[in-house]
Protein backbone atom coordinates (compact mmCIF):
# COMPACT_ATOMS: atom_id res chain seq x y z
CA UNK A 1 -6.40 5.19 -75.21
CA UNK A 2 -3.05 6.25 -73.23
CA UNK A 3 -1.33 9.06 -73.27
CA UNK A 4 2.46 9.05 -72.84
CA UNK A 5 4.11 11.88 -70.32
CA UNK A 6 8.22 11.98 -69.58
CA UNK A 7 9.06 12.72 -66.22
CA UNK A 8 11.62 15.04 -66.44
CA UNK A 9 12.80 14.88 -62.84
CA UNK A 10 14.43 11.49 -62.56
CA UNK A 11 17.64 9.62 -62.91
CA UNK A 12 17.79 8.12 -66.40
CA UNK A 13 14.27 8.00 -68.87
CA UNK A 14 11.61 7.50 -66.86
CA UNK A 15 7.95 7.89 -68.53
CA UNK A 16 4.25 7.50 -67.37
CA UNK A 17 1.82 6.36 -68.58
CA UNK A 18 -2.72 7.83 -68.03
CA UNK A 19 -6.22 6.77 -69.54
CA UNK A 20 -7.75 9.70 -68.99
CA UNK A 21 -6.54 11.11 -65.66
CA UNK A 22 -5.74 7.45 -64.01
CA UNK A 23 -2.15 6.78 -63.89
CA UNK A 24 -1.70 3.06 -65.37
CA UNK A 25 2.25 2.41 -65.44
CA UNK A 26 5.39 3.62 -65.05
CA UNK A 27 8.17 3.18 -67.08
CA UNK A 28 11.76 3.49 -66.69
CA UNK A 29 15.32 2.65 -68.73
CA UNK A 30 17.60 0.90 -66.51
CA UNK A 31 21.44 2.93 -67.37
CA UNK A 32 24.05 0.85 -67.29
CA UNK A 33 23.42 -2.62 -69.81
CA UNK A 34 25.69 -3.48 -72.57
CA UNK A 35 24.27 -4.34 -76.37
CA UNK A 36 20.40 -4.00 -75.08
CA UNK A 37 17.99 -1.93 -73.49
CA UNK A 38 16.39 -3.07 -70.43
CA UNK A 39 13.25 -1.48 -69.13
CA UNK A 40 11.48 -2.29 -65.65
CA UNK A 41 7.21 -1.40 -66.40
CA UNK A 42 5.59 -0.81 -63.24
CA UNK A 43 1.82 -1.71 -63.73
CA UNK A 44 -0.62 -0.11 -60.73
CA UNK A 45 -3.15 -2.75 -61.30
CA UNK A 46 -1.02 -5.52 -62.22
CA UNK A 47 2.28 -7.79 -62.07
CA UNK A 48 5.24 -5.58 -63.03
CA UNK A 49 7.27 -6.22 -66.42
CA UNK A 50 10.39 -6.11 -67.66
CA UNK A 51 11.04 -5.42 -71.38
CA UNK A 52 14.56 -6.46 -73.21
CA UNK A 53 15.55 -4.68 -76.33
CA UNK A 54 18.31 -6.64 -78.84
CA UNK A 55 20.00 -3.33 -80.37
CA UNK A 56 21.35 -5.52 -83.00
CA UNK A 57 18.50 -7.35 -84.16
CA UNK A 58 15.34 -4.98 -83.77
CA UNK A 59 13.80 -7.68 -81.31
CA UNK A 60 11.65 -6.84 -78.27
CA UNK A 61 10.70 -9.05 -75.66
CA UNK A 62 8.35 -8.19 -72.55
CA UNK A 63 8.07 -10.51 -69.62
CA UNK A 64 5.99 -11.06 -66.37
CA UNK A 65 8.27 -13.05 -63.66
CA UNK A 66 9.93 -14.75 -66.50
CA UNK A 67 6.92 -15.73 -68.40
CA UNK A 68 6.58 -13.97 -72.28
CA UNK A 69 4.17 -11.52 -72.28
CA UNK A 70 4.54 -9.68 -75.96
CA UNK A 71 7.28 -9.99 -78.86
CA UNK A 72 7.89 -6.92 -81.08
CA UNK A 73 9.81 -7.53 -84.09
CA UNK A 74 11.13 -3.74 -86.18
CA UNK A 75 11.34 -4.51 -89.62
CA UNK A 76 15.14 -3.98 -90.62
CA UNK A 77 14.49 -2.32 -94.75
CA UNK A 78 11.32 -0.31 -94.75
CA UNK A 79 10.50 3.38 -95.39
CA UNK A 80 8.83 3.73 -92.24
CA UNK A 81 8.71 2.07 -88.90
CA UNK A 82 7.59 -0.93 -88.98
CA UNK A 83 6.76 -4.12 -86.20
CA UNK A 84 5.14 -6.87 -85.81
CA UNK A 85 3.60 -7.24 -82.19
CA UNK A 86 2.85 -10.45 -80.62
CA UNK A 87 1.08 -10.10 -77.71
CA UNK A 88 -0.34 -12.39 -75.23
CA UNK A 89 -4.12 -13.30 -74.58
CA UNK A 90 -5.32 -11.51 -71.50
CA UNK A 91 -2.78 -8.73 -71.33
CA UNK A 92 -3.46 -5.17 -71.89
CA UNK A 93 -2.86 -4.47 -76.20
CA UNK A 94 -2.45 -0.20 -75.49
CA UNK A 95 -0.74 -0.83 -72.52
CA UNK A 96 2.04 -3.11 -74.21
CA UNK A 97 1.91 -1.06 -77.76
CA UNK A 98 2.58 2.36 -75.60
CA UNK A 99 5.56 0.51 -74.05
CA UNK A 100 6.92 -0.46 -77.20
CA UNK A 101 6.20 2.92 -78.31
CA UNK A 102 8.71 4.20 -75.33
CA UNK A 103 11.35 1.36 -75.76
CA UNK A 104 11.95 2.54 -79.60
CA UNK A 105 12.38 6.59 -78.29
CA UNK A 106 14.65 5.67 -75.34
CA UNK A 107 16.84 3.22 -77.68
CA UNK A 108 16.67 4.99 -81.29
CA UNK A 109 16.53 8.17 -80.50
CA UNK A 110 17.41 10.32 -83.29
């Protein structure tokens, strides 16, 4: 289990993320892209990652130097919020489901 905290002190939407009192990662909304949201995920225990939003399209992608780490897809018609998640063998499920939980505040917020 994580738990999600803003850090309110910091240039643009920066969020961190705990299990338990540990901090795990770090994640922060890079200001100034056109048609997408770009997010740099700094992970204390492992290779950093860099998610891409497509505003347009609902699609998420997360990468490791390059390499895809998880696909989200948000379902376009539905009464809730809905995705599909794709994520990679050996990579952290919470860890990548929290981010996508972040990337759909900072980009839809309401």
């Amino acid at each position: 289990m994580l738990f999600i905290r803003q850090k309110l002190l910091s240039w643009g939407p920066t969020y961190e993320l705990y299990r338990g009192d540990e901090h795990v990662a770090t994640i922060k909304k890079e200001m100034f892209t056109l048609f997408q949201c770009t997010f740099d995920i700094h992970i204390d225990e492992q290779g950093d990652l860099e998610a891409q939003v497509n505003l347009s399209d609902h699609e998420y992608s997360v990468t490791r130097d390059g390499k895809p780490v998880a696909q989200i897809s948000k379902q376009w018609f539905s009464w809730s919020d809905t995705y599909g998640v794709d994520i990679a063998a050996g990579e952290d499920p919470v860890l990548i489901l929290a981010s996508t939980v972040v990337t759909d505040m900072c980009c839809h917020e309401c």
